[in-house]
C-alpha atoms as a PDB file:
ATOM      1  CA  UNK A   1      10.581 -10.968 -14.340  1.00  0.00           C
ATOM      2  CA  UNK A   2       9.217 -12.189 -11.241  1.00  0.00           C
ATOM      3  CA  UNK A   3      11.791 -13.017  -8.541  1.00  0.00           C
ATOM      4  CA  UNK A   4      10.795 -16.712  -7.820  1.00  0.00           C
ATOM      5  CA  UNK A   5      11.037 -17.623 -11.489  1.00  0.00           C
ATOM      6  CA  UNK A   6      14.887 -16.550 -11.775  1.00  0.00           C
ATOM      7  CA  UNK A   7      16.830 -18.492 -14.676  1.00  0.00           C
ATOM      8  CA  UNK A   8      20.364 -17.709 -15.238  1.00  0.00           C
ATOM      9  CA  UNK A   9      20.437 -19.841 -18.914  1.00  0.00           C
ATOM     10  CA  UNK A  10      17.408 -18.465 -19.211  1.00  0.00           C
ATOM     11  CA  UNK A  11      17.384 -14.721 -17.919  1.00  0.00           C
ATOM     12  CA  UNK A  12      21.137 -14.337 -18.276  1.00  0.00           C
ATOM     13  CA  UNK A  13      23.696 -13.483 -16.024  1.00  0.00           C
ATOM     14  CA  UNK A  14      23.344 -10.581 -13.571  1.00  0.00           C
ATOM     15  CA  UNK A  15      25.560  -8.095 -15.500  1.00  0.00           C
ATOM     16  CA  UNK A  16      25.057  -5.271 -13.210  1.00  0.00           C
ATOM     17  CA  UNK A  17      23.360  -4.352  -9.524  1.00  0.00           C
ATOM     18  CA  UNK A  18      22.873  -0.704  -8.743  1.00  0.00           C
ATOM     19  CA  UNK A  19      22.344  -0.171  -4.622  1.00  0.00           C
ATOM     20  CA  UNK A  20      20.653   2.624  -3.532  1.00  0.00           C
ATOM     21  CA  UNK A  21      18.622   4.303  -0.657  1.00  0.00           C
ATOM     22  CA  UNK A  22      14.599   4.088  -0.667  1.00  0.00           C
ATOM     23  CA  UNK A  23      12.979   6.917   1.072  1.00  0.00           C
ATOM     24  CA  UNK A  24      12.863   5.075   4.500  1.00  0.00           C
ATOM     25  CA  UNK A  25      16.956   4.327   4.076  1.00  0.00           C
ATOM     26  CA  UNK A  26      15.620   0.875   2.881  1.00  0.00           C
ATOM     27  CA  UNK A  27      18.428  -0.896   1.036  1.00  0.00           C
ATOM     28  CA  UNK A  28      17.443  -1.517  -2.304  1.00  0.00           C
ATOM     29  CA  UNK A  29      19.056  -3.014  -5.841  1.00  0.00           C
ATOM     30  CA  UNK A  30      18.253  -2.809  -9.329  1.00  0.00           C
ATOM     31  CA  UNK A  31      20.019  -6.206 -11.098  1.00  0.00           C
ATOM     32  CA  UNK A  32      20.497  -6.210 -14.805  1.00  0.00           C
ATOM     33  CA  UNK A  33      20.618  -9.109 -16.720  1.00  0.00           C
ATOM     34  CA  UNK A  34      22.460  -9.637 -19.853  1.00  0.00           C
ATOM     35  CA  UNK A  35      19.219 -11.410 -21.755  1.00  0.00           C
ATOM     36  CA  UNK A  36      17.525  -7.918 -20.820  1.00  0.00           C
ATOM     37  CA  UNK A  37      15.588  -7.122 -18.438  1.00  0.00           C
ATOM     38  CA  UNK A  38      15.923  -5.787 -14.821  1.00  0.00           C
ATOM     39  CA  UNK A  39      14.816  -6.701 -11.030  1.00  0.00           C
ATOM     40  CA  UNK A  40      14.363  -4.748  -8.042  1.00  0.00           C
ATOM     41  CA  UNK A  41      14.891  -6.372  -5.027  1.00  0.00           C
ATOM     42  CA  UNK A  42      15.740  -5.620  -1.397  1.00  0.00           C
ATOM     43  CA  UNK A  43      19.024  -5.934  -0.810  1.00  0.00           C
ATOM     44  CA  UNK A  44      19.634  -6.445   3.040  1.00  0.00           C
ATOM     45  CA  UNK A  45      16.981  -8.913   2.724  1.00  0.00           C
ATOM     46  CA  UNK A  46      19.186 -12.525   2.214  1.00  0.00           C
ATOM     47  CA  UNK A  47      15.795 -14.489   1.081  1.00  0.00           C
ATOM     48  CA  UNK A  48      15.460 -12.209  -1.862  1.00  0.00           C
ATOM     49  CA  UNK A  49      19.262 -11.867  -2.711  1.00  0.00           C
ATOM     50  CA  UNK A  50      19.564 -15.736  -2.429  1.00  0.00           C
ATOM     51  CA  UNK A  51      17.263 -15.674  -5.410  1.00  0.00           C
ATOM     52  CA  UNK A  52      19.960 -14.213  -7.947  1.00  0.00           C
ATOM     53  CA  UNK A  53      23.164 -15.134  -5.913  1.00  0.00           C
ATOM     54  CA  UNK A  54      23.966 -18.293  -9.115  1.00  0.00           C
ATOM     55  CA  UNK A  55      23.633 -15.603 -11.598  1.00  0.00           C
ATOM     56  CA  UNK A  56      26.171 -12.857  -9.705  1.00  0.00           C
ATOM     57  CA  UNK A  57      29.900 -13.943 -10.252  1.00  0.00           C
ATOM     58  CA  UNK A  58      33.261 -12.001 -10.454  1.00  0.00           C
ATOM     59  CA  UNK A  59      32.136 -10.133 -13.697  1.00  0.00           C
ATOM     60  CA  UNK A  60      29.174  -8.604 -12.214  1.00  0.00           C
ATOM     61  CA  UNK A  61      29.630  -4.671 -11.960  1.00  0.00           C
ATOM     62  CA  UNK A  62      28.296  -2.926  -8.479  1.00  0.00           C
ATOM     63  CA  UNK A  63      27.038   0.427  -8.686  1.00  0.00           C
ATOM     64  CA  UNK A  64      26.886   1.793  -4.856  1.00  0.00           C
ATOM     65  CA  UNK A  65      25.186   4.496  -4.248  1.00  0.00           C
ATOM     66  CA  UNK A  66      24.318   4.835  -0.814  1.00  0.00           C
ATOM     67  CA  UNK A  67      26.099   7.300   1.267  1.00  0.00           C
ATOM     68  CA  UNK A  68      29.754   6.415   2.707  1.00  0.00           C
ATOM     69  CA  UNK A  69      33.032   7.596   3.539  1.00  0.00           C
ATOM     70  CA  UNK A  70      35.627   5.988   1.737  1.00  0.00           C
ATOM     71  CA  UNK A  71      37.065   2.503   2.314  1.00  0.00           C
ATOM     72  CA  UNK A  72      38.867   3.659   4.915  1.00  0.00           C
ATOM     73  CA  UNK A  73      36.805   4.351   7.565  1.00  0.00           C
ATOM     74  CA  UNK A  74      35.703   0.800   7.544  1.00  0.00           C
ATOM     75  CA  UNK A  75      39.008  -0.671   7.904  1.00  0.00           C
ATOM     76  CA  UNK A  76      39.944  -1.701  12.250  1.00  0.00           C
ATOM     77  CA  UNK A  77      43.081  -1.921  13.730  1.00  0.00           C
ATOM     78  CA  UNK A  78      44.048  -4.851  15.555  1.00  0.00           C
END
């Protein structure tokens, strides 16, 4: 699929992203859709995320596997 073309009543709905590392620590996502099909995109990069952002929704399953602690370690105290 190429990313310009993107469809959701066409292509589907994203079903699921998976998030991972490239060599260079380069965020990167796989998206599923549920008419088949996948897309790789990077994900820090908004222009490219925009792209699929009508076809993401509540349903959507995220798969994250960059390195983390847990949850948290991100939370701050007032």
């Amino acid at each position: 699929m190429e990313n310009l073309k993107y469809i959701p009543s066409k292509d589907g709905a994203v079903t699921a992203i998976r998030i991972y590392y490239e060599n260079d620590r380069t965020s990167m996502a796989e998206l599923a859709f549920a008419f088949g099909g996948t897309a790789t995109i990077e994900w820090t990069n908004v222009d490219e995320r925009n792209i699929y952002l009508s076809g993401m929704n509540g349903y959507t399953f995220v798969f994250d596997e960059r390195e983390k602690g847990d949850f948290q370690c991100f939370v701050r105290v007032r």
